[in-house]
C-alpha atoms as a PDB file:
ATOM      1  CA  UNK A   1       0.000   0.000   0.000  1.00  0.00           C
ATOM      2  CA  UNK A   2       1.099   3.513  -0.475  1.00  0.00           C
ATOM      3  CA  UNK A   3       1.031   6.197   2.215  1.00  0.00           C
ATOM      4  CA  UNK A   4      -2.065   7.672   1.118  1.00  0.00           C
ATOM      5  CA  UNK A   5      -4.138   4.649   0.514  1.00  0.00           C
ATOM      6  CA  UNK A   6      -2.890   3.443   4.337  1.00  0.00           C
ATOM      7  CA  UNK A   7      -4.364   6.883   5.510  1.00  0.00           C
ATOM      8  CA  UNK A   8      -7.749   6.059   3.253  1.00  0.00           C
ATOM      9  CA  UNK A   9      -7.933   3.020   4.903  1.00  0.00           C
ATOM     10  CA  UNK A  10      -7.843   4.692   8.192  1.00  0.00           C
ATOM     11  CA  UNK A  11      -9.919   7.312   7.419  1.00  0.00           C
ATOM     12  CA  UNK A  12     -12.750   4.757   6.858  1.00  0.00           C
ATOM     13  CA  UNK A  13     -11.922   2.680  10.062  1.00  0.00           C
ATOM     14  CA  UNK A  14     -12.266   5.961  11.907  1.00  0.00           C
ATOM     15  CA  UNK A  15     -15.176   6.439  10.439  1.00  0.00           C
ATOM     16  CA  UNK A  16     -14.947   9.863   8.077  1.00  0.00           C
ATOM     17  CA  UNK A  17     -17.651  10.095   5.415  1.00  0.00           C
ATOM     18  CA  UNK A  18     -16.523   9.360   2.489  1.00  0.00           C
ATOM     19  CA  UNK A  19     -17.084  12.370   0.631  1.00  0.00           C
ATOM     20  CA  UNK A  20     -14.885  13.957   3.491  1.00  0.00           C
ATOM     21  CA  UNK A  21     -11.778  11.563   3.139  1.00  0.00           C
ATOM     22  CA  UNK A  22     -10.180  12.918  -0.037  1.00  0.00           C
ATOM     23  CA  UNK A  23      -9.849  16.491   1.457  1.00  0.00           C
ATOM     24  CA  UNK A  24      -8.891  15.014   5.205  1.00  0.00           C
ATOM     25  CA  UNK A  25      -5.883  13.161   3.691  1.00  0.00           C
ATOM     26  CA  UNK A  26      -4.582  15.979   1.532  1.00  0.00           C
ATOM     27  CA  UNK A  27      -4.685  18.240   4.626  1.00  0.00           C
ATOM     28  CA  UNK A  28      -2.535  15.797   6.726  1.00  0.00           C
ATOM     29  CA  UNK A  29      -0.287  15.027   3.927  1.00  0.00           C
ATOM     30  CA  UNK A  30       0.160  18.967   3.577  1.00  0.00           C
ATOM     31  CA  UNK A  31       0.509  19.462   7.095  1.00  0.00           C
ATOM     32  CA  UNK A  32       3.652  16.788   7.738  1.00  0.00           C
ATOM     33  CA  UNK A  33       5.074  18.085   3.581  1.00  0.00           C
ATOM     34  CA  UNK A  34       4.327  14.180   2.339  1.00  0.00           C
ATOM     35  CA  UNK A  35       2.713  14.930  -0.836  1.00  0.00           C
ATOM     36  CA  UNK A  36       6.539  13.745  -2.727  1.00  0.00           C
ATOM     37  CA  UNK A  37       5.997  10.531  -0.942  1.00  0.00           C
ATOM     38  CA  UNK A  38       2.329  10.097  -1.059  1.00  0.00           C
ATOM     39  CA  UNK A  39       2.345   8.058  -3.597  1.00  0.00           C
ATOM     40  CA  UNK A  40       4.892   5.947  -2.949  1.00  0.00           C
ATOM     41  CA  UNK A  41       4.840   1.763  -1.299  1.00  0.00           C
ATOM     42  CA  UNK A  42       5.465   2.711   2.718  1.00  0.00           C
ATOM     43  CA  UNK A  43       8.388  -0.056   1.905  1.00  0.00           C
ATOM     44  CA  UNK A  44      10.071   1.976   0.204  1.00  0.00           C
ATOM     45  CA  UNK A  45      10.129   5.369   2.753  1.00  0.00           C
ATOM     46  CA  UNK A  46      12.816   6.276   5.253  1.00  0.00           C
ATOM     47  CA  UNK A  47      12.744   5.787   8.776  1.00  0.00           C
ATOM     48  CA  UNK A  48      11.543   9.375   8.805  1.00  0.00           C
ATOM     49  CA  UNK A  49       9.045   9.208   6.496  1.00  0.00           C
ATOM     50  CA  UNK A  50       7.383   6.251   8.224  1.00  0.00           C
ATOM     51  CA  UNK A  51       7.560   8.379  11.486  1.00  0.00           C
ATOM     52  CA  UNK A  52       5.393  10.758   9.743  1.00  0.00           C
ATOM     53  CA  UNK A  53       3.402   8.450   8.227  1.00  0.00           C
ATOM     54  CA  UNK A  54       2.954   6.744  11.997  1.00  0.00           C
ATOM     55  CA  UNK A  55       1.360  10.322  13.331  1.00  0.00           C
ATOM     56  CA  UNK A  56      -0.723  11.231  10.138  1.00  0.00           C
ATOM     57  CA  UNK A  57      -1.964   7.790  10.934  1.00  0.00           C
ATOM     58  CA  UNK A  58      -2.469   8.820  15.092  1.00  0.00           C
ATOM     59  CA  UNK A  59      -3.781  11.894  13.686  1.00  0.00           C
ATOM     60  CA  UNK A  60      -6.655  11.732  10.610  1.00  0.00           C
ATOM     61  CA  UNK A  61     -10.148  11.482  12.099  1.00  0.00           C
ATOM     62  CA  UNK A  62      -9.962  14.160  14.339  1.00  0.00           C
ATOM     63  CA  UNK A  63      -9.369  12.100  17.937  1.00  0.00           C
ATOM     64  CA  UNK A  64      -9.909  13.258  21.069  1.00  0.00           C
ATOM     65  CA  UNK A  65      -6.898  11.476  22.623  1.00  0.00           C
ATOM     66  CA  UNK A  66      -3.652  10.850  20.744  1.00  0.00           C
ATOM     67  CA  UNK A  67      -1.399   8.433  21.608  1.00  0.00           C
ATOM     68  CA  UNK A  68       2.534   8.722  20.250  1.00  0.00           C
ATOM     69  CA  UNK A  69       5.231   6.634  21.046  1.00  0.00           C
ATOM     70  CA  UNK A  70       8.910   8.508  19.963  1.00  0.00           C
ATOM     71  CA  UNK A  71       7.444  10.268  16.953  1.00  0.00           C
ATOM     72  CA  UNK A  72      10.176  11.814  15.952  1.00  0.00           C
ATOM     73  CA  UNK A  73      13.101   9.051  16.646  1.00  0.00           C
ATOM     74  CA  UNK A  74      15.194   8.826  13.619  1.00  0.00           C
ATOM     75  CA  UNK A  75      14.153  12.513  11.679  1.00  0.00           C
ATOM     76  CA  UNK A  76      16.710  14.868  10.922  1.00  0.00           C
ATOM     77  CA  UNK A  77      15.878  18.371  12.358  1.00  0.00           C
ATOM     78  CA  UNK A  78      13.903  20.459  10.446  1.00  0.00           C
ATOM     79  CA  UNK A  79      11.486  17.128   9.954  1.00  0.00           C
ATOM     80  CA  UNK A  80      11.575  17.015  13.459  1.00  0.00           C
ATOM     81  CA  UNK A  81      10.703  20.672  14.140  1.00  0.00           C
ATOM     82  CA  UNK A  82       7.858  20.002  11.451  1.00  0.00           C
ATOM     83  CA  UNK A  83       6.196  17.077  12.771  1.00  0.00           C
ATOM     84  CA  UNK A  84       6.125  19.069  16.120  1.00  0.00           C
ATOM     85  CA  UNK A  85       5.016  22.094  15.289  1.00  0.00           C
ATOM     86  CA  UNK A  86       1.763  19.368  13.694  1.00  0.00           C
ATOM     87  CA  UNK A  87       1.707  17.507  17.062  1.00  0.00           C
ATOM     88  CA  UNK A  88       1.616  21.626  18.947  1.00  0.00           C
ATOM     89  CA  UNK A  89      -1.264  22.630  16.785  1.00  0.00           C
ATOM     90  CA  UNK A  90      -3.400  19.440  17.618  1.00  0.00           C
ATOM     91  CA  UNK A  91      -2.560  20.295  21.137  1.00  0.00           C
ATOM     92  CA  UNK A  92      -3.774  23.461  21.055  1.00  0.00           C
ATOM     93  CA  UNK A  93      -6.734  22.817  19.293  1.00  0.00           C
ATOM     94  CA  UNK A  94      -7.958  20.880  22.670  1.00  0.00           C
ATOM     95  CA  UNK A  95      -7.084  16.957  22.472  1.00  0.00           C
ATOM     96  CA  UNK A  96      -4.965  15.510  24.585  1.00  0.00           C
ATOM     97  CA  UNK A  97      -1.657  13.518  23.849  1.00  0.00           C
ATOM     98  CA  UNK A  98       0.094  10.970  25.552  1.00  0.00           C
ATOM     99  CA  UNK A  99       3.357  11.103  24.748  1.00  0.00           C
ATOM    100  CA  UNK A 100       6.666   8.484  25.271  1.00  0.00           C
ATOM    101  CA  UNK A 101      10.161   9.625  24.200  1.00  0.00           C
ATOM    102  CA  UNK A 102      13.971   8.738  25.183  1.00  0.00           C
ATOM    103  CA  UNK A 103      14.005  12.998  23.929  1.00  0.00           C
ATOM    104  CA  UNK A 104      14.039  15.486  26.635  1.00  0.00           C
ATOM    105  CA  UNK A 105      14.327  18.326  24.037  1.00  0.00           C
ATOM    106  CA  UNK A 106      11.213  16.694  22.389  1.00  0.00           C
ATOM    107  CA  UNK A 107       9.132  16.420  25.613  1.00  0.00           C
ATOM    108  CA  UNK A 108       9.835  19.843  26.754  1.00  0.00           C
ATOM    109  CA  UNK A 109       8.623  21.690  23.224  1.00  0.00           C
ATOM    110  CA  UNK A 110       5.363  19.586  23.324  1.00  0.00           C
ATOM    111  CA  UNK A 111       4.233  18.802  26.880  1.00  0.00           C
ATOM    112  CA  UNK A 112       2.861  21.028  28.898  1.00  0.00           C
ATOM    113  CA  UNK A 113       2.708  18.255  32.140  1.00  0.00           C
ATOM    114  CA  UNK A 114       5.695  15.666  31.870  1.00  0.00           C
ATOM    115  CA  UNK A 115       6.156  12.527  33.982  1.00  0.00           C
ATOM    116  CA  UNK A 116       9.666  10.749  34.510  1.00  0.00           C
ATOM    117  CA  UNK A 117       9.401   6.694  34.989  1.00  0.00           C
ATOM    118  CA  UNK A 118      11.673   4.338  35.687  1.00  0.00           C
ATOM    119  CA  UNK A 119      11.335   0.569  36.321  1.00  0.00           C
ATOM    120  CA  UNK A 120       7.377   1.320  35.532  1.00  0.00           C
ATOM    121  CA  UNK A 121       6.739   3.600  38.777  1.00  0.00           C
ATOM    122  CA  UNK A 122       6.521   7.468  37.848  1.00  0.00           C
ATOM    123  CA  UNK A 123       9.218   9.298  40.009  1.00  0.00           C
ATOM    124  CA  UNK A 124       7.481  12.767  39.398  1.00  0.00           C
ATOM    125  CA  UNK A 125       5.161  14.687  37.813  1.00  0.00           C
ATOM    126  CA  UNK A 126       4.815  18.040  37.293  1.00  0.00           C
ATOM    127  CA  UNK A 127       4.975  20.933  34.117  1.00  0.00           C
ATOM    128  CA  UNK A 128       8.793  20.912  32.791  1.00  0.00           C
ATOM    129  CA  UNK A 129       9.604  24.751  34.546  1.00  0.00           C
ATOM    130  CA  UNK A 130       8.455  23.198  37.732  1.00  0.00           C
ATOM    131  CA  UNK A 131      10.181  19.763  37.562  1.00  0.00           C
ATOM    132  CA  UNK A 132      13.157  22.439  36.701  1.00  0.00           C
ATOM    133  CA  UNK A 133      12.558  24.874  40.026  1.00  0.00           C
ATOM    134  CA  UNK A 134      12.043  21.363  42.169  1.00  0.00           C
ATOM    135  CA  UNK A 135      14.774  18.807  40.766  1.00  0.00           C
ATOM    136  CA  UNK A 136      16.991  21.338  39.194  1.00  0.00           C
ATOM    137  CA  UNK A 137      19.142  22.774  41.731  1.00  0.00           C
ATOM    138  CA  UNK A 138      21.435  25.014  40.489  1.00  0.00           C
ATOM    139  CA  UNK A 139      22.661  26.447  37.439  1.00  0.00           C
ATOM    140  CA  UNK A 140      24.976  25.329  34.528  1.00  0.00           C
ATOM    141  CA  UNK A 141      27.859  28.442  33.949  1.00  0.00           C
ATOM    142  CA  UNK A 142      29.954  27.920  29.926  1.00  0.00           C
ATOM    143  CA  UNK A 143      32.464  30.358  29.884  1.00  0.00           C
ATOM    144  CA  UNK A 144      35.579  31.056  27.064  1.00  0.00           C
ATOM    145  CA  UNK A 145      38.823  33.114  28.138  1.00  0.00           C
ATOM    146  CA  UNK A 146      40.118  34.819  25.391  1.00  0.00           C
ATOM    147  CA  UNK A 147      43.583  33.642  23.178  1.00  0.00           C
ATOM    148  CA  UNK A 148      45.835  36.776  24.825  1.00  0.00           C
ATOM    149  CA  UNK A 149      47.264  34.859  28.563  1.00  0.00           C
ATOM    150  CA  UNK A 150      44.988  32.627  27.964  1.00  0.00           C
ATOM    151  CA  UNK A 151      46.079  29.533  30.180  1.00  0.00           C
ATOM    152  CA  UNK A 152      47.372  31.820  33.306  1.00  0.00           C
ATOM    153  CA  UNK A 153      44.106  33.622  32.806  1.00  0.00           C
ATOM    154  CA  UNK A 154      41.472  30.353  33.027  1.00  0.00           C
ATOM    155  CA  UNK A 155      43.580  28.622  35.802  1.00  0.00           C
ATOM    156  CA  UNK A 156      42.833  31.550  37.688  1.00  0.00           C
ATOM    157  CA  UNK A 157      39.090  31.663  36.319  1.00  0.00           C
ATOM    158  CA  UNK A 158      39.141  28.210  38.116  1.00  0.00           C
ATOM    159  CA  UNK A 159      40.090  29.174  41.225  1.00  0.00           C
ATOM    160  CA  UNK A 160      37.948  32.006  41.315  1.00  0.00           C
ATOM    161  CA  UNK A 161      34.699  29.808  40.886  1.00  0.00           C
ATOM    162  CA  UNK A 162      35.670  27.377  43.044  1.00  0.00           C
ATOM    163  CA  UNK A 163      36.261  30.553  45.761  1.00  0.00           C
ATOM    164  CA  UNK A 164      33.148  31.897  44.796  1.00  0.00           C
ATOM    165  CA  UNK A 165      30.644  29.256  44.293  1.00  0.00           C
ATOM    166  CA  UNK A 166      31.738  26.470  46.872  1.00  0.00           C
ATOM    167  CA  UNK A 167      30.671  22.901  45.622  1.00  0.00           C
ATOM    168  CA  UNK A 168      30.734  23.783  42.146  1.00  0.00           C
ATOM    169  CA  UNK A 169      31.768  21.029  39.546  1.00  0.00           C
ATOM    170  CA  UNK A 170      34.042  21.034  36.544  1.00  0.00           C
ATOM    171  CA  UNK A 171      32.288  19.314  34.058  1.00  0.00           C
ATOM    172  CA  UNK A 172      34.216  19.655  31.035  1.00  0.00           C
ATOM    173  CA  UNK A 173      37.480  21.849  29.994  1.00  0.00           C
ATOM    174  CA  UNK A 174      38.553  22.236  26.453  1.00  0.00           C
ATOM    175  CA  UNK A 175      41.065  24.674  24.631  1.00  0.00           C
ATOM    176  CA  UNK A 176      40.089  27.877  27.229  1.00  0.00           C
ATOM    177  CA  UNK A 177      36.541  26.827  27.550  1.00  0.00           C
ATOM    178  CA  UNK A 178      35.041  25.311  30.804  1.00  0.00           C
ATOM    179  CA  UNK A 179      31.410  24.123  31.379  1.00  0.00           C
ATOM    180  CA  UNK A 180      30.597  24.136  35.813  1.00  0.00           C
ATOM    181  CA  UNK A 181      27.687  22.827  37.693  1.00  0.00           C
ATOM    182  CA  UNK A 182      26.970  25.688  40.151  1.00  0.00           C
ATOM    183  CA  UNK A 183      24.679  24.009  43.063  1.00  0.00           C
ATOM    184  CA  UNK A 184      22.342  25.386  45.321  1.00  0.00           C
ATOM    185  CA  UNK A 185      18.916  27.289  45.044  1.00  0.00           C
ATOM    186  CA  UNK A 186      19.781  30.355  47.162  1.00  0.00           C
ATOM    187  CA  UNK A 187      21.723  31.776  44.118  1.00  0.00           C
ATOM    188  CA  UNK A 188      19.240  33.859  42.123  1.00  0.00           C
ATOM    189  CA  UNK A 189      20.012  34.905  38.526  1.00  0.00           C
ATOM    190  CA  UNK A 190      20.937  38.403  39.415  1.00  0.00           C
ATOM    191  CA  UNK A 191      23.558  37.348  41.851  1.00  0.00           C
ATOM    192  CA  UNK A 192      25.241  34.886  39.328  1.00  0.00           C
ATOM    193  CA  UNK A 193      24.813  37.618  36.215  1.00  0.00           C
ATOM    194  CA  UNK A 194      26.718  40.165  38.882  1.00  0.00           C
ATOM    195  CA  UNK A 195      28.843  38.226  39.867  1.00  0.00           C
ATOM    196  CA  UNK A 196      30.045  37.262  36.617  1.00  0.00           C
ATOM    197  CA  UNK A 197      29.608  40.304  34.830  1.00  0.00           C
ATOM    198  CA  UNK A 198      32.254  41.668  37.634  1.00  0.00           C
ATOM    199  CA  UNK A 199      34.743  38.734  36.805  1.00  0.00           C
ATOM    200  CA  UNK A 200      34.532  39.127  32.895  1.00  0.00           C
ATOM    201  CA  UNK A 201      37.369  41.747  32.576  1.00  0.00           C
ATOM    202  CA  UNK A 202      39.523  40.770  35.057  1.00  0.00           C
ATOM    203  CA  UNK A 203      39.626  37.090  34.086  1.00  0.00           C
ATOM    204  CA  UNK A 204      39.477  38.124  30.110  1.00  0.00           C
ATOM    205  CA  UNK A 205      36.508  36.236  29.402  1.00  0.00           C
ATOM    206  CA  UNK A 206      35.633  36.221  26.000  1.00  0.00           C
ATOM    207  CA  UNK A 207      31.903  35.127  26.411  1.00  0.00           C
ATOM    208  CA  UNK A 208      30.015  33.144  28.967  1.00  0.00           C
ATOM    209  CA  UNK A 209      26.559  31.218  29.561  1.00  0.00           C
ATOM    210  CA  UNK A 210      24.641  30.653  32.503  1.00  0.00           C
ATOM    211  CA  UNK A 211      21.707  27.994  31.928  1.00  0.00           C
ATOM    212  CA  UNK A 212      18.809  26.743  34.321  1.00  0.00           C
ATOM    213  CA  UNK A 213      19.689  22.495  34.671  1.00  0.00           C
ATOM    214  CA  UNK A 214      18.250  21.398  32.060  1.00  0.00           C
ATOM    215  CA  UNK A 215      15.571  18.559  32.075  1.00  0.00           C
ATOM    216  CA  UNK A 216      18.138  16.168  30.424  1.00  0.00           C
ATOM    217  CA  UNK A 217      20.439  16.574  33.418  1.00  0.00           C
ATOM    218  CA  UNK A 218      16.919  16.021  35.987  1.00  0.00           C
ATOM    219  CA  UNK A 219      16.063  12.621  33.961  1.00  0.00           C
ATOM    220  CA  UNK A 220      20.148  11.286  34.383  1.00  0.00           C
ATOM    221  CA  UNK A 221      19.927  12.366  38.204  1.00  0.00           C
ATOM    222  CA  UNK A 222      16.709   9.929  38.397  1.00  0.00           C
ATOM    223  CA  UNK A 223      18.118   7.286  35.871  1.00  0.00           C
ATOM    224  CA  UNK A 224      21.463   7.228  38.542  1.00  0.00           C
ATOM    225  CA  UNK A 225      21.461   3.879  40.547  1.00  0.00           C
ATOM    226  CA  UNK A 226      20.837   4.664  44.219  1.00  0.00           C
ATOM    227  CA  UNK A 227      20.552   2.011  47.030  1.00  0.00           C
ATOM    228  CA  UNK A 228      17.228   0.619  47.812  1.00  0.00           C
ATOM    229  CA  UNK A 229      16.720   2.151  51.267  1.00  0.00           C
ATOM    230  CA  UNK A 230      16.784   6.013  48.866  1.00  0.00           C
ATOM    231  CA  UNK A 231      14.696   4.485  45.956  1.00  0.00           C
ATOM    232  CA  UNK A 232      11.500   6.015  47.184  1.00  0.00           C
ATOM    233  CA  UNK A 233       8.920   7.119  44.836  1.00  0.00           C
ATOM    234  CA  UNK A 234       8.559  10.969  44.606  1.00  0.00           C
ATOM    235  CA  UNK A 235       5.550  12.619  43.051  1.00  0.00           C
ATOM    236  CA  UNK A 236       5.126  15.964  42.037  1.00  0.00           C
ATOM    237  CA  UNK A 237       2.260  17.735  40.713  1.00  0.00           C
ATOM    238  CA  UNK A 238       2.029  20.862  38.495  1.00  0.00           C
ATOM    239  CA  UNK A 239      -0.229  22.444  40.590  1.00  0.00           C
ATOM    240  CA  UNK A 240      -1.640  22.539  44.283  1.00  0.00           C
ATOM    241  CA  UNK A 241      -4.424  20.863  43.228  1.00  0.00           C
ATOM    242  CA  UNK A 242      -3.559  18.861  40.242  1.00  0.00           C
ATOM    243  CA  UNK A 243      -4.425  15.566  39.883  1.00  0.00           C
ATOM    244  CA  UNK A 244      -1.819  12.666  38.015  1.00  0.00           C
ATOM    245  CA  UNK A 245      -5.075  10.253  36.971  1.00  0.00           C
ATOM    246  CA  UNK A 246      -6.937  13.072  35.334  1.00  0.00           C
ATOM    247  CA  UNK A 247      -5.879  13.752  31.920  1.00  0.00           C
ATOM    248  CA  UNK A 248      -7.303  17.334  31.103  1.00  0.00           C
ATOM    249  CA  UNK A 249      -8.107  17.455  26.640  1.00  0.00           C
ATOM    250  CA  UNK A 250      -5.854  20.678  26.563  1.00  0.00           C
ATOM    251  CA  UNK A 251      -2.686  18.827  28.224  1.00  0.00           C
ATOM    252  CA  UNK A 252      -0.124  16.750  26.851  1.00  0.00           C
ATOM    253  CA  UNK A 253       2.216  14.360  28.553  1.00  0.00           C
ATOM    254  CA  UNK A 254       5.484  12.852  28.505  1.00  0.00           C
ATOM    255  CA  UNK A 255       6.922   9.761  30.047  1.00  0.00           C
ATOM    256  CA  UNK A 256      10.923   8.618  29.860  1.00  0.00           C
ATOM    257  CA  UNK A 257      11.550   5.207  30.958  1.00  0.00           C
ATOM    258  CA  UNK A 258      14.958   4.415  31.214  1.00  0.00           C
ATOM    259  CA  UNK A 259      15.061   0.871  32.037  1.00  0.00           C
ATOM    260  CA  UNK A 260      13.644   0.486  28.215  1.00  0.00           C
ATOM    261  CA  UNK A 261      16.595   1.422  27.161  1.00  0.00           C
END
């Protein structure tokens, strides 16, 4: 079968009229840019294509609840950035999606409430800025010291930060760049920004970056092996009075699972 006669044939198991089905299938095939392919045995499409094909599928009929499991695995970017900016607009039209992806950079542009499982128990729940706020303590600092002194200049860069922010962690140093976990929530941005902004002449930095920990970093802190007597389950909800079993039609949600590899 070709793409669009597998979307046909879905259209009339989801029960579209059948006057209704040519138009419904065009619009989906315009929506994910499969018109080239439309035509085409599904045998003989890339891994992307099939992914696309997979959520067109998930898609036609108008559902109210959408199930997708790694949509966009094996899509190069701007694909990816397509099919998502599809998946947002069905999302904001009202339904609700259920989402599972390995991709923290895919859950946080689509969900709007995002779960983290492992070993088939949810270890919290919550909207990605406040899984961020609660799990995320700290902030991630990138900075670059300029060519001119520029050894003398980062070694004492180093010991500046580690003066400064005590309990802060080299992560990576590479040709006068080094990336530093900077713990604890009782920095606030302003502090770190003035702080910085202070040390950028003196310690010829060239540029620098100061992130919020990101959700990948969250989901590798959960995925860590910790002894039994710590593994207790944590929930966290978006909202005072959210609740994890109701799934609201203008939500979407994301799950990681990293014993699934």
């Amino acid at each position: 079968m070709t793409g669009r006669e597998t979307l046909v044939m879905y259209a009339r198991i989801r029960g579209i009229p059948e006057r209704h089905i040519s138009s419904c299938v065009d619009q989906i095939l315009e929506d994910l840019v499969m018109f080239v392919y439309a035509d085409k045995l599904v045998k003989t499409h890339s891994g992307g294509n099939k992914r696309k094909l997979s959520t067109a599928i998930a898609l036609i009929g108008d559902p109210a609840v959408i199930f997708l499991d790694e949509p966009s695995t094996g899509m190069d970017p701007m694909a990816r950035r397509l099919l998502w900016g599809t998946v947002g607009k069905a999302r904001e039209s009202g339904k609700a999606i259920v989402i599972t992806s390995h991709s923290m950079e895919e859950c946080e542009a689509l969900c709007t409430w995002l779960a983290i499982m492992m070993q088939g128990q949810f270890k919290c729940l919550g909207s990605p800025q406040h899984l961020k706020s609660k799990f995320g303590s700290g902030y991630s600092l990138r900075a670059k010291v300029r060519r001119e002194g520029q050894q003398e200049a980062l070694e004492e860069f180093k010991a500046f930060v580690d003066l400064t922010f005590p309990g802060s962690v080299l992560e990576e140093e590479h040709q006068g760049m080094v990336h530093y976990h900077l713990p604890g929530n009782d920095l606030s941005w302003g502090k770190v920004f003035g702080i910085l902004e202070q040390a950028k002449k003196k310690y010829l930095l060239e540029d620098y970056l100061v992130n919020q920990i990101s959700l990948e970093d969250i989901f590798l802190n959960f995925a860590s092996p910790v002894p039994p007597t710590q593994g207790t389950i944590q929930q966290e909800q978006a909202e005072p009075d959210s609740r994890p079993h109701c799934l609201p039609q203008n939500q979407s949600y994301g799950n990681k699972d990293p014993s699934s590899g």
